[in-house]
Protein backbone atom coordinates (compact mmCIF):
# COMPACT_ATOMS: atom_id res chain seq x y z
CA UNK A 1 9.46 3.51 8.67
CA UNK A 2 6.24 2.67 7.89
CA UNK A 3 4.29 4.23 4.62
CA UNK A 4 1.10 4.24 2.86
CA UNK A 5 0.94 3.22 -1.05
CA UNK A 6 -2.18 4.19 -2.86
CA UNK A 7 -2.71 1.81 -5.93
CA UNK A 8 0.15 -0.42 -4.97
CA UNK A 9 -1.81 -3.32 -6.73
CA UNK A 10 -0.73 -1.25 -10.17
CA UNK A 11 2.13 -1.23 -13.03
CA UNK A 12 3.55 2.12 -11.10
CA UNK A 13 2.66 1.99 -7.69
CA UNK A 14 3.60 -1.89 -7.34
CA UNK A 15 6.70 -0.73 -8.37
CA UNK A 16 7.26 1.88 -5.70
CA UNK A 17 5.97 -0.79 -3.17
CA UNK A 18 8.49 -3.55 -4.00
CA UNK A 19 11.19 -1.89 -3.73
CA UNK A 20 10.08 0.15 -0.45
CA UNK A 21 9.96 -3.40 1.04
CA UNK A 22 13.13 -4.86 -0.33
CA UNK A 23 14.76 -2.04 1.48
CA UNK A 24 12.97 -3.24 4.63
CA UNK A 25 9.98 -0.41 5.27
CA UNK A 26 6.55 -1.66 6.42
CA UNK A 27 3.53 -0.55 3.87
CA UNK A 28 -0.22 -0.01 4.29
CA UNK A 29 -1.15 -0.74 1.05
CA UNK A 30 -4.88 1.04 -0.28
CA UNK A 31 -6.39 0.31 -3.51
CA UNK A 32 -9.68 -0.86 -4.46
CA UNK A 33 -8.67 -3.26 -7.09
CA UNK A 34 -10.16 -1.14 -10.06
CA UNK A 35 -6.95 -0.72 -11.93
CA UNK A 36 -4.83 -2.99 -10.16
CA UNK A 37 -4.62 -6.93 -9.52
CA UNK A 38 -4.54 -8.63 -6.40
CA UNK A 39 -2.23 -11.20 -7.75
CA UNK A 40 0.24 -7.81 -7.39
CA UNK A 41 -0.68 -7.75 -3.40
CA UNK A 42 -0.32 -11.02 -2.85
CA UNK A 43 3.00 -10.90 -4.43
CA UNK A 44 4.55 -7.80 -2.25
CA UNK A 45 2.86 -9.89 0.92
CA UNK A 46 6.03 -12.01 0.25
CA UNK A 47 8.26 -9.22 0.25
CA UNK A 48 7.58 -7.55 3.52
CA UNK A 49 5.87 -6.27 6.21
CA UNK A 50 1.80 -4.84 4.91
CA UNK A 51 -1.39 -4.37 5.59
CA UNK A 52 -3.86 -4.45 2.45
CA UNK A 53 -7.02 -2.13 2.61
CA UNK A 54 -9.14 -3.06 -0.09
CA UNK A 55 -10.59 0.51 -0.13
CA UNK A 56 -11.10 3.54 -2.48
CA UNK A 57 -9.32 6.86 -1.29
CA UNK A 58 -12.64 8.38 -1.59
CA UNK A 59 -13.83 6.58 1.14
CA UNK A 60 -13.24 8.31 4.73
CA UNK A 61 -9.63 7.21 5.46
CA UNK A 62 -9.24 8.96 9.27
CA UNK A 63 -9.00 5.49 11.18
CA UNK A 64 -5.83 4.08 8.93
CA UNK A 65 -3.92 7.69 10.34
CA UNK A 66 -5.95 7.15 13.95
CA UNK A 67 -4.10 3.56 14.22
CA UNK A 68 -1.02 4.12 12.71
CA UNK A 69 1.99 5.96 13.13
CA UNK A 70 2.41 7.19 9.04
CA UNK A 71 5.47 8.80 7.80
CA UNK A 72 4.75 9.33 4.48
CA UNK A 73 2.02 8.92 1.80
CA UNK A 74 2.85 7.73 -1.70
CA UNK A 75 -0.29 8.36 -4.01
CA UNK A 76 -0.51 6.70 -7.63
């Protein structure tokens, strides 16, 4: 399955994210690095299967759900 993580690159959401790809889903990570590290993405890039979107979730989000088949949304 494939799911998107919203501040993935955090304490919380990284979390969430490493285990989602331990048990083998494919993750479209967003977060605009405010709170979170990209030391933490590059990290879960070794675990699995995602795409990083260095983007806010303010921004206009329509062409990551255009492009993707999503089956779930996990927002921290």
């Amino acid at each position: 399955m494939k799911y998107i993580v919203t501040g993935a690159a955090g304490f919380i959401g990284g979390h969430l994210a490493e285990r989602l790809l331990k048990e083998g889903e494919e993750l479209i990570i967003i977060d605009d690095l405010s709170g979170g590290k990209q030391e933490n993405v590059d990290y879960l890039a070794t675990l699995g299967k995602l795409t990083f979107e260095k983007r806010s979730i303010a921004d206009n989000l329509d062409d990551i759900f255009e492009n993707n088949k999503i089956d779930g949304v996990f927002h921290f």
